[in-house]
PDB file of N, CA and C in Angstrom:
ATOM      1  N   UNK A   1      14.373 -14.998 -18.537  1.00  0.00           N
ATOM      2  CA  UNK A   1      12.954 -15.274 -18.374  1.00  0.00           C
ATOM      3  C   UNK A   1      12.201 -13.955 -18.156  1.00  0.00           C
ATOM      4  N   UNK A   2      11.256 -13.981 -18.805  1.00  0.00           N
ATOM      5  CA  UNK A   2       9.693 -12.670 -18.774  1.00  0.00           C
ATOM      6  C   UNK A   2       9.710 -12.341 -17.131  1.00  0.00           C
ATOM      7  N   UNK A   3       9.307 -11.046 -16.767  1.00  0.00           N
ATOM      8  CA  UNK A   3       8.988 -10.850 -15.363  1.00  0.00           C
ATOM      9  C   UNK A   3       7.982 -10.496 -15.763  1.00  0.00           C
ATOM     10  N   UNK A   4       6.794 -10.416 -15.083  1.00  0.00           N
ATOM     11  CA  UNK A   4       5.954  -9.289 -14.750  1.00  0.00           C
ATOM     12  C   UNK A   4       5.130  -8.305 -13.433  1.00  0.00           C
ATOM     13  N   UNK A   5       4.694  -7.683 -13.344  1.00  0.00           N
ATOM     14  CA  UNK A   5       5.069  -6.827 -11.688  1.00  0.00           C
ATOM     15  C   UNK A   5       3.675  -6.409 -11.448  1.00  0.00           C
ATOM     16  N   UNK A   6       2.877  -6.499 -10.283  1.00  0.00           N
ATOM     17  CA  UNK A   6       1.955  -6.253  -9.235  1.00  0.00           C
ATOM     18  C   UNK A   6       2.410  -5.003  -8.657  1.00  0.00           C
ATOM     19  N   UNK A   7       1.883  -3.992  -8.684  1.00  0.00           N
ATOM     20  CA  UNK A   7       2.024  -3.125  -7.459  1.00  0.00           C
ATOM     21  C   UNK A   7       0.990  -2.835  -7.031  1.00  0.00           C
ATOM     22  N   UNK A   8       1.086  -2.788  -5.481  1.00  0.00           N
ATOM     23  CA  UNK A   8       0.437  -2.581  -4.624  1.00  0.00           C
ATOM     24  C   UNK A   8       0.125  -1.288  -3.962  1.00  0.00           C
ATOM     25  N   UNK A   9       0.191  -0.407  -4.951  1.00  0.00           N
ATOM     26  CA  UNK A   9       0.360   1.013  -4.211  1.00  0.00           C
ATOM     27  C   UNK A   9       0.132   1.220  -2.596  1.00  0.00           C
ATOM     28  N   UNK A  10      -0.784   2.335  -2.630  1.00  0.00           N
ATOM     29  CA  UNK A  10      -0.392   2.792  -0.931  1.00  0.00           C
ATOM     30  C   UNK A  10      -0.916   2.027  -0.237  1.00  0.00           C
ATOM     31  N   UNK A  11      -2.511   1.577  -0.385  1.00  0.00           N
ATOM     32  CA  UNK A  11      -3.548   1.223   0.495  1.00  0.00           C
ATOM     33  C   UNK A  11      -3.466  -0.394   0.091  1.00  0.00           C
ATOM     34  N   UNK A  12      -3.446  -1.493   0.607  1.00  0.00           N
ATOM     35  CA  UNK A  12      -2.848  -2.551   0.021  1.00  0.00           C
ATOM     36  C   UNK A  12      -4.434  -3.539   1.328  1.00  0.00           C
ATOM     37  N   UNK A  13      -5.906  -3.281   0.385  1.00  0.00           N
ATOM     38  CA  UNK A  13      -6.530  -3.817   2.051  1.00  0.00           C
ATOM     39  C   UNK A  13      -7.601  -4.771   1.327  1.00  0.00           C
ATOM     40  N   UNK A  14      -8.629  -5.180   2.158  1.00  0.00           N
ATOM     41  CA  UNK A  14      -9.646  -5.635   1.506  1.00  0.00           C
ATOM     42  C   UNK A  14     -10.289  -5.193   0.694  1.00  0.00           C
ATOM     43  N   UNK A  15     -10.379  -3.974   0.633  1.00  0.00           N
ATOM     44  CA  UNK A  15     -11.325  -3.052  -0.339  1.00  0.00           C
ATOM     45  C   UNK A  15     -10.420  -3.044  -1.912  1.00  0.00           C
ATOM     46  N   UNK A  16      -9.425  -3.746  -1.388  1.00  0.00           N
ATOM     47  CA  UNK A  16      -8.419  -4.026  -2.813  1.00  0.00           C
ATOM     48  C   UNK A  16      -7.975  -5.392  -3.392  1.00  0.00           C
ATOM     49  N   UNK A  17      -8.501  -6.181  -2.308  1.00  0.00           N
ATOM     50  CA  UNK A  17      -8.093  -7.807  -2.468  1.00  0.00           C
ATOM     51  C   UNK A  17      -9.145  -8.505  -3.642  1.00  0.00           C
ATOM     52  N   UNK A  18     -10.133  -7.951  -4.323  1.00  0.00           N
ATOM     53  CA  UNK A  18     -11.118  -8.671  -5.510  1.00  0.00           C
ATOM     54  C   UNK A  18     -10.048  -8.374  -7.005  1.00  0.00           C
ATOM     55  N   UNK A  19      -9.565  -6.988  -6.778  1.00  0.00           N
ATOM     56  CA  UNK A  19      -8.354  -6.397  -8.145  1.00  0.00           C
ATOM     57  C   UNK A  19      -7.423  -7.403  -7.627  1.00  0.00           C
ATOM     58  N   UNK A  20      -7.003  -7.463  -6.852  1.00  0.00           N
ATOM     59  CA  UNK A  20      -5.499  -8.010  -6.665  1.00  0.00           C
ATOM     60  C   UNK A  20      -5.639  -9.808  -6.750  1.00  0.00           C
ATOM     61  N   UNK A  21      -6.633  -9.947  -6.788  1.00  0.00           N
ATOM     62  CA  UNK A  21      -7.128 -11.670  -6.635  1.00  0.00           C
ATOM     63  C   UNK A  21      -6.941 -11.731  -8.369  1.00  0.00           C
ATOM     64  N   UNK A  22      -7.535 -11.179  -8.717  1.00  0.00           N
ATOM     65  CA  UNK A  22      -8.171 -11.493 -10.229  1.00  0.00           C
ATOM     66  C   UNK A  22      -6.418 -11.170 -11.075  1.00  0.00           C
ATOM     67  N   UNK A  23      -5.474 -10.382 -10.576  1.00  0.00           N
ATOM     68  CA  UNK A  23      -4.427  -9.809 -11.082  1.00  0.00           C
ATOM     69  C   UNK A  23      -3.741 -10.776 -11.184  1.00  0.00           C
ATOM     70  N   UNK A  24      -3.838 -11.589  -9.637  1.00  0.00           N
ATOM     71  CA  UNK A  24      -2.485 -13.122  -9.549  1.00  0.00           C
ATOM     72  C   UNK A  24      -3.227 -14.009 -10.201  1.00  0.00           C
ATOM     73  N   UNK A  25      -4.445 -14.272 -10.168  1.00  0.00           N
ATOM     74  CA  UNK A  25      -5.070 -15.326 -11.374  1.00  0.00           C
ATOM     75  C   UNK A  25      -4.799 -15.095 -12.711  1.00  0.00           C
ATOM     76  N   UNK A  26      -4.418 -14.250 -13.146  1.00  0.00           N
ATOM     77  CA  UNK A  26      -3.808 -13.780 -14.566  1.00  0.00           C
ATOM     78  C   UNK A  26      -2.373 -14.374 -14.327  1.00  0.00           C
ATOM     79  N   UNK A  27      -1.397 -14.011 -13.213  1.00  0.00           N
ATOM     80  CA  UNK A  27      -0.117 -13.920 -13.371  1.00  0.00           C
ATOM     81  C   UNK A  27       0.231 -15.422 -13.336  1.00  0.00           C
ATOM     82  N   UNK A  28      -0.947 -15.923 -12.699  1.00  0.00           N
ATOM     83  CA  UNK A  28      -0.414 -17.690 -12.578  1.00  0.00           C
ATOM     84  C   UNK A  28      -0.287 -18.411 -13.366  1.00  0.00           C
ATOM     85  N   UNK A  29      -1.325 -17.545 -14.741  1.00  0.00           N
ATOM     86  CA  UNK A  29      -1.659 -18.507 -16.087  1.00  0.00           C
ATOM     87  C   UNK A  29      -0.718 -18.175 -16.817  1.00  0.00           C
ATOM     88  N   UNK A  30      -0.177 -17.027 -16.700  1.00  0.00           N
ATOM     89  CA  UNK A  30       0.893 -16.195 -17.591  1.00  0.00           C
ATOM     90  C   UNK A  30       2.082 -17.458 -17.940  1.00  0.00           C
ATOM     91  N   UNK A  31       2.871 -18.132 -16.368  1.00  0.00           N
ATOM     92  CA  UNK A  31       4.012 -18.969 -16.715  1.00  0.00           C
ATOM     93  C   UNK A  31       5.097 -17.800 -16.357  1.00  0.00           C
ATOM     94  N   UNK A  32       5.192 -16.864 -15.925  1.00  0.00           N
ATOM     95  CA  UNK A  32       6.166 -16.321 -15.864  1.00  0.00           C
ATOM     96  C   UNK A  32       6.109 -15.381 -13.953  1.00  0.00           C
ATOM     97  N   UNK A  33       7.615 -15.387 -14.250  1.00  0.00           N
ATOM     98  CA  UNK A  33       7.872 -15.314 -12.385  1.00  0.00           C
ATOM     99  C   UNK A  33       7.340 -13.510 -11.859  1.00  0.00           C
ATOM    100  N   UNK A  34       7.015 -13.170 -11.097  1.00  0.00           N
ATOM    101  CA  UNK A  34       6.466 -12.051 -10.356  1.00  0.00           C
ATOM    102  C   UNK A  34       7.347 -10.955  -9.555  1.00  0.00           C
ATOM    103  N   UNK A  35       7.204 -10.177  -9.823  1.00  0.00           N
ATOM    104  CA  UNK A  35       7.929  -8.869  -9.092  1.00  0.00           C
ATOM    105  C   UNK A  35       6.582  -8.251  -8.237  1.00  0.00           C
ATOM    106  N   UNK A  36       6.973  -8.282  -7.078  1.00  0.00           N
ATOM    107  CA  UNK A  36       5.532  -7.538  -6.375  1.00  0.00           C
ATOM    108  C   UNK A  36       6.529  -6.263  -5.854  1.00  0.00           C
ATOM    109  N   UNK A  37       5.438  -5.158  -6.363  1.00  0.00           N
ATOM    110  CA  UNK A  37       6.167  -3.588  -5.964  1.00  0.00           C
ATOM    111  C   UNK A  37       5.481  -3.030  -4.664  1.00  0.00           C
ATOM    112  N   UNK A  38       5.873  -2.925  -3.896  1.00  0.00           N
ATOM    113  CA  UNK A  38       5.249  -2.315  -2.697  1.00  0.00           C
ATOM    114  C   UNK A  38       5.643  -1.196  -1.784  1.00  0.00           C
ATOM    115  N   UNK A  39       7.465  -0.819  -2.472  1.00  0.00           N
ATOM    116  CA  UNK A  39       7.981   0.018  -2.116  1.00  0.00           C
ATOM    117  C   UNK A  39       6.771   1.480  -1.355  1.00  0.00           C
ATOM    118  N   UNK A  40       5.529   1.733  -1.717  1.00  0.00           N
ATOM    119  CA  UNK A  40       4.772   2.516  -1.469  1.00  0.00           C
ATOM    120  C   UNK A  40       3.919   2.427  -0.420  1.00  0.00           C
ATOM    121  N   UNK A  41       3.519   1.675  -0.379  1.00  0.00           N
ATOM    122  CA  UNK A  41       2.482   0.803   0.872  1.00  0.00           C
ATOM    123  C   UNK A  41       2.523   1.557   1.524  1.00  0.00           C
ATOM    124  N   UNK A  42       1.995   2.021   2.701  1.00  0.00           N
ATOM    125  CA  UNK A  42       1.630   2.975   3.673  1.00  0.00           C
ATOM    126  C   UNK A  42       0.336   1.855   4.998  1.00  0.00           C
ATOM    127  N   UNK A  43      -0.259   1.198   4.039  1.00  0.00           N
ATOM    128  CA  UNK A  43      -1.308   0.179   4.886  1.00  0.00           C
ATOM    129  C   UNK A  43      -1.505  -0.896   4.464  1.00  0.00           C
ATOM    130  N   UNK A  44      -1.200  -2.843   4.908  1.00  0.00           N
ATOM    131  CA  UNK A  44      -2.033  -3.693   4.115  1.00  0.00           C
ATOM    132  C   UNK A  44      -2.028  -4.104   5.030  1.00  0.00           C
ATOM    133  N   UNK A  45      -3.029  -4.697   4.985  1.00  0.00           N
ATOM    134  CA  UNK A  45      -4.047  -5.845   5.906  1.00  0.00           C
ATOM    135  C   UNK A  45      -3.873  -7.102   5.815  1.00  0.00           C
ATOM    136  N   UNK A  46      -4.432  -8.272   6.898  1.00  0.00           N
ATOM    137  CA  UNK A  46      -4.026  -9.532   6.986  1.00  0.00           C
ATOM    138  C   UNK A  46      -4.534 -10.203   5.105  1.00  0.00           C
ATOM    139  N   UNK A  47      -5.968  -9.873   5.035  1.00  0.00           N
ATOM    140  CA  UNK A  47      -6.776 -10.144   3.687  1.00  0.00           C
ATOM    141  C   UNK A  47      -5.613 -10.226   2.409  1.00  0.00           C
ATOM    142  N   UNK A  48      -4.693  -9.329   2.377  1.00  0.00           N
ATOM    143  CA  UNK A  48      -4.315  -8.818   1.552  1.00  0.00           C
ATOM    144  C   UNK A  48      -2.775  -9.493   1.454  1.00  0.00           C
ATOM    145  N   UNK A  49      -2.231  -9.592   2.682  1.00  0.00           N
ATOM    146  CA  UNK A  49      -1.080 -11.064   3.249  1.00  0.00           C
ATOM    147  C   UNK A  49      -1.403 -12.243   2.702  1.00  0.00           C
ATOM    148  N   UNK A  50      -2.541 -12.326   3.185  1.00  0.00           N
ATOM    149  CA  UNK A  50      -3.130 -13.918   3.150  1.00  0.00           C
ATOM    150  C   UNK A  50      -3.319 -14.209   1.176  1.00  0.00           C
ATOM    151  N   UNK A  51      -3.212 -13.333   0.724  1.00  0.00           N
ATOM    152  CA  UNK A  51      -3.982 -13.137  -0.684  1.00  0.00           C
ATOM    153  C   UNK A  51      -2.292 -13.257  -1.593  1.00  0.00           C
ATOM    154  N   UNK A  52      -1.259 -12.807  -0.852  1.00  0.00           N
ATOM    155  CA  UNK A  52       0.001 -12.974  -1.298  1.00  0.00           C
ATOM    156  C   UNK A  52       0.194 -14.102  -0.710  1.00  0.00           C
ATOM    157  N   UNK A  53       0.263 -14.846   0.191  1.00  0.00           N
ATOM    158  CA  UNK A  53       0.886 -16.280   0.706  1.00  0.00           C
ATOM    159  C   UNK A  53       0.410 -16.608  -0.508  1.00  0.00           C
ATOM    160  N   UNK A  54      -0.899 -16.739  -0.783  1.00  0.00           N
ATOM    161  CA  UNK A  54      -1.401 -18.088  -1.570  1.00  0.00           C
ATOM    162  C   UNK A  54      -0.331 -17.661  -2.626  1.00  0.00           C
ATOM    163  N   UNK A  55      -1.118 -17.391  -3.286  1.00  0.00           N
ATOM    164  CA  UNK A  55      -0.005 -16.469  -4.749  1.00  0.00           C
ATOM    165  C   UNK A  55       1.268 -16.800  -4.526  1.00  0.00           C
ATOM    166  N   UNK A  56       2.137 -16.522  -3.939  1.00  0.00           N
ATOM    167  CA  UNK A  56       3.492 -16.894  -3.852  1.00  0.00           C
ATOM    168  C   UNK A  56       3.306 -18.657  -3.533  1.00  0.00           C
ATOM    169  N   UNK A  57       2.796 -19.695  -2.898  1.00  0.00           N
ATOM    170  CA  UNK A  57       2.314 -21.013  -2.865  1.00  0.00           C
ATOM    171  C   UNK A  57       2.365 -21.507  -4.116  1.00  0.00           C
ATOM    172  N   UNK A  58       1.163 -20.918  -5.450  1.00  0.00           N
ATOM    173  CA  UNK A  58       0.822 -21.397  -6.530  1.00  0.00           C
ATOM    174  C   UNK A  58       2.469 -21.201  -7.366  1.00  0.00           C
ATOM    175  N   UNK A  59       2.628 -20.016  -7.424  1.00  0.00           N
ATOM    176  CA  UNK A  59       3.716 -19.840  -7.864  1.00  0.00           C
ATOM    177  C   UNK A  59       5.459 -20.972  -7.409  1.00  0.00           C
ATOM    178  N   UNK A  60       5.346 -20.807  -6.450  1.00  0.00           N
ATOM    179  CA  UNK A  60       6.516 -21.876  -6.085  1.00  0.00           C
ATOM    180  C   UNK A  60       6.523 -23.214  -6.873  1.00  0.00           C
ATOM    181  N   UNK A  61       5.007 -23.664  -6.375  1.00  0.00           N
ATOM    182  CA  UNK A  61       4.486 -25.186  -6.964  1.00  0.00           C
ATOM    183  C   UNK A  61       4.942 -25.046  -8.674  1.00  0.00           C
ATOM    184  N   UNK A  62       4.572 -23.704  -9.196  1.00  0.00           N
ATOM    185  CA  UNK A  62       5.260 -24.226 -10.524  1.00  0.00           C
ATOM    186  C   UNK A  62       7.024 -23.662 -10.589  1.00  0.00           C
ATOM    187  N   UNK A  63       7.934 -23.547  -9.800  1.00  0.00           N
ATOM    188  CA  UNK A  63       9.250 -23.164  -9.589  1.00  0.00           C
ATOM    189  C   UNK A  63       9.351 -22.056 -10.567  1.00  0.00           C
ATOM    190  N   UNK A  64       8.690 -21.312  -9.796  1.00  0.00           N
ATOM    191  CA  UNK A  64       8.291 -19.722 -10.327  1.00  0.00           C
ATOM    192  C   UNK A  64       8.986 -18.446  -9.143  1.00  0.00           C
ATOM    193  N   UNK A  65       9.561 -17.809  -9.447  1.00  0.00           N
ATOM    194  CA  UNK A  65      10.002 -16.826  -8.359  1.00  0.00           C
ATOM    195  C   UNK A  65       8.850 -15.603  -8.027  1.00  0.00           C
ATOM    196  N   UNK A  66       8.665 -15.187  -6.794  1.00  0.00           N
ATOM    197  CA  UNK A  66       8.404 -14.037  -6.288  1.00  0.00           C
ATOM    198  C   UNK A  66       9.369 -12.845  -5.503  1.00  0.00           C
ATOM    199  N   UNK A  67       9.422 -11.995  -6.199  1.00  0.00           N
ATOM    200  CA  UNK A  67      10.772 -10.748  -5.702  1.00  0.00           C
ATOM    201  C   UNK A  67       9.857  -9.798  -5.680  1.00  0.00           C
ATOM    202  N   UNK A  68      10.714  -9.086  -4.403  1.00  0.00           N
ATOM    203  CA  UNK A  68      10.400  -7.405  -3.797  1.00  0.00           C
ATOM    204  C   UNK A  68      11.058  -6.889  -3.509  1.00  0.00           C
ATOM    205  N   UNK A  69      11.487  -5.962  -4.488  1.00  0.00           N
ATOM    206  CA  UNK A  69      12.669  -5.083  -4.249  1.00  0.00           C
ATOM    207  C   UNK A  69      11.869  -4.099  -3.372  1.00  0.00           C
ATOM    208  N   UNK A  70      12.645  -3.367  -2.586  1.00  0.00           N
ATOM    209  CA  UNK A  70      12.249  -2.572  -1.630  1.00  0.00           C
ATOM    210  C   UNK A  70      10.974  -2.568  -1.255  1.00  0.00           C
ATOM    211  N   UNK A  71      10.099  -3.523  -0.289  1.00  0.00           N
ATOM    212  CA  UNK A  71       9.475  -3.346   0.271  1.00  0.00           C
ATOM    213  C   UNK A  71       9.428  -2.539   1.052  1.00  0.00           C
ATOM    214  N   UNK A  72       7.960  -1.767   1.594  1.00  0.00           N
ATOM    215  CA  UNK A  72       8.075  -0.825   2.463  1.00  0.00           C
ATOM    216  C   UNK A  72       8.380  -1.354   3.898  1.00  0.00           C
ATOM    217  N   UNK A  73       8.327  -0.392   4.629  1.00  0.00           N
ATOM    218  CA  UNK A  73       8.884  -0.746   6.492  1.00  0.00           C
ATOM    219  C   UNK A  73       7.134  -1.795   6.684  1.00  0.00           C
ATOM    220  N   UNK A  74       6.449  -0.956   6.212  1.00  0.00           N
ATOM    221  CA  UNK A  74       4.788  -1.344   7.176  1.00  0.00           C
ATOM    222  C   UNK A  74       4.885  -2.760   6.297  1.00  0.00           C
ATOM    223  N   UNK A  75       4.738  -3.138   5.171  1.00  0.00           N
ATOM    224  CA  UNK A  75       4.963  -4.585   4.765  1.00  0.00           C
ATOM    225  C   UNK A  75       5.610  -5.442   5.185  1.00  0.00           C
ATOM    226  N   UNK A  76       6.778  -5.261   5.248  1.00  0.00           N
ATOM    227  CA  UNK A  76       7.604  -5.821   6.108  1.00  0.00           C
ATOM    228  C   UNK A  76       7.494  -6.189   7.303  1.00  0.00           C
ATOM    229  N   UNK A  77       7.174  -5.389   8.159  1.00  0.00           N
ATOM    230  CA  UNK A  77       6.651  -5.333   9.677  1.00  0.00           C
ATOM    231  C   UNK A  77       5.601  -6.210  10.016  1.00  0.00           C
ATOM    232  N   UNK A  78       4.056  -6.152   9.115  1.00  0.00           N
ATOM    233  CA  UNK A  78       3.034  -6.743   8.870  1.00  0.00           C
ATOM    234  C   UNK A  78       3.236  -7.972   8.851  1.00  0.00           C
ATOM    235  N   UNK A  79       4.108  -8.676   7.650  1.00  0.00           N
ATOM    236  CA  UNK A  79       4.252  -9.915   7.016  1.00  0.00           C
ATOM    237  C   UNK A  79       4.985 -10.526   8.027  1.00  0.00           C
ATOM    238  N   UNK A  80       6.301  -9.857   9.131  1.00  0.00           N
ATOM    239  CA  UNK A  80       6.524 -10.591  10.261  1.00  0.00           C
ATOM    240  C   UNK A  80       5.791 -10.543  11.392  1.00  0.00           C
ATOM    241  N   UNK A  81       5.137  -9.858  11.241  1.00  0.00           N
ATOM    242  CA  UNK A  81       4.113  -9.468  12.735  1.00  0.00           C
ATOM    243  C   UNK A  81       3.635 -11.042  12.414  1.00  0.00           C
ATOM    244  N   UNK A  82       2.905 -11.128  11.401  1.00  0.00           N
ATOM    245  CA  UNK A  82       2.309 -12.492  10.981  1.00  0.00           C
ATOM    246  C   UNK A  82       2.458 -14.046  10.809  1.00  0.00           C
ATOM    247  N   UNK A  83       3.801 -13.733  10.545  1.00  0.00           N
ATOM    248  CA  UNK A  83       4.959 -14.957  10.573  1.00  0.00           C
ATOM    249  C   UNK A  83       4.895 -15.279   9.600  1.00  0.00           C
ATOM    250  N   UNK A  84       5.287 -14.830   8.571  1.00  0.00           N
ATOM    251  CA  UNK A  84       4.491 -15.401   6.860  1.00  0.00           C
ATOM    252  C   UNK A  84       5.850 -14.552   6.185  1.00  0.00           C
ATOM    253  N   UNK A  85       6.285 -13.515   6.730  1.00  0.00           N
ATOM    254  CA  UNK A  85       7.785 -12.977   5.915  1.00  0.00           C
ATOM    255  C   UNK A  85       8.661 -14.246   4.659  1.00  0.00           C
ATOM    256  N   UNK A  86       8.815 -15.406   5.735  1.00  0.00           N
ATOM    257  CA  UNK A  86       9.751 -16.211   4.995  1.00  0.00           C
ATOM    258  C   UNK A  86       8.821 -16.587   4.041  1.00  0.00           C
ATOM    259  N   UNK A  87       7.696 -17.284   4.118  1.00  0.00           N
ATOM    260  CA  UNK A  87       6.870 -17.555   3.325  1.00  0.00           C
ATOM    261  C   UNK A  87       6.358 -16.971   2.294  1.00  0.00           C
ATOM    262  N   UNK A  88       6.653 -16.051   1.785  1.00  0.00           N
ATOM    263  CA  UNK A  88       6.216 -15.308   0.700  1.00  0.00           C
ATOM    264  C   UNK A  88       7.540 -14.494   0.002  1.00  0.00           C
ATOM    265  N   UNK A  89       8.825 -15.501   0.497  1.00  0.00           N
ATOM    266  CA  UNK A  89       9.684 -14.638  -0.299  1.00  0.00           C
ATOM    267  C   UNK A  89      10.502 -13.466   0.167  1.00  0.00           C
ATOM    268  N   UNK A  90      10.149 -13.376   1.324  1.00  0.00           N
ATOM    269  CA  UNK A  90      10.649 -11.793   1.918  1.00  0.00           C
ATOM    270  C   UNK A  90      11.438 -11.820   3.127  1.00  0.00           C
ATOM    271  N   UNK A  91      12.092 -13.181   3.425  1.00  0.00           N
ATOM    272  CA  UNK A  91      13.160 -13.367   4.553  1.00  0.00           C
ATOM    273  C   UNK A  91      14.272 -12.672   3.926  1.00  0.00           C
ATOM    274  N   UNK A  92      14.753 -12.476   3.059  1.00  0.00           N
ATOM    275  CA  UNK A  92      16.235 -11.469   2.967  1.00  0.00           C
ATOM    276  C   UNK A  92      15.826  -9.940   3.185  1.00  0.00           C
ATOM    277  N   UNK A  93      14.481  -9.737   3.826  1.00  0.00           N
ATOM    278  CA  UNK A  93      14.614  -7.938   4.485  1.00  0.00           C
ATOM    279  C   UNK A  93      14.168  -8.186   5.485  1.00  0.00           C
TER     280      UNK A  93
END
């Protein structure tokens, strides 16, 4: 099956969540499962969590995968600070 991949470079915040909204509204119509790259991240914000839950949600509903290979430490950290880790795919880091 097709992948196709999101990255989130360094700054991962609100001032980035209108690109990144409009990016997973593409990826949802696409039909095909998601690689989110974040290995880089340095900063994301709840906006920007909350903007991946959904996204990973829509995606499930159609038994669609979301993978992250090497997420960064601060993503990671964030997404459990939040309690949303398992929820978006990211309980095996």
């Amino acid at each position: 099956m097709d992948m196709e991949k999101i990255d989130l470079g360094t700054r991962c915040t609100i001032v980035k969540a209108e690109e990144l909204h409009s990016q997973m509204e593409n990826l949802i119509q696409s039909g095909v499962d998601v690689e989110i790259q974040s290995s880089e991240v340095e900063q994301i914000d709840t906006s920007a969590l909350q903007l991946l839950f959904s996204f990973h949600q829509a995606l499930a509903q159609d038994n669609r995968k979301v993978t992250w290979p090497n997420p960064s430490e601060q993503v990671v950290s964030t997404a459990k600070l939040l309690g949303i880790d398992s929820h978006i795919g990211m309980s095996e880091h």
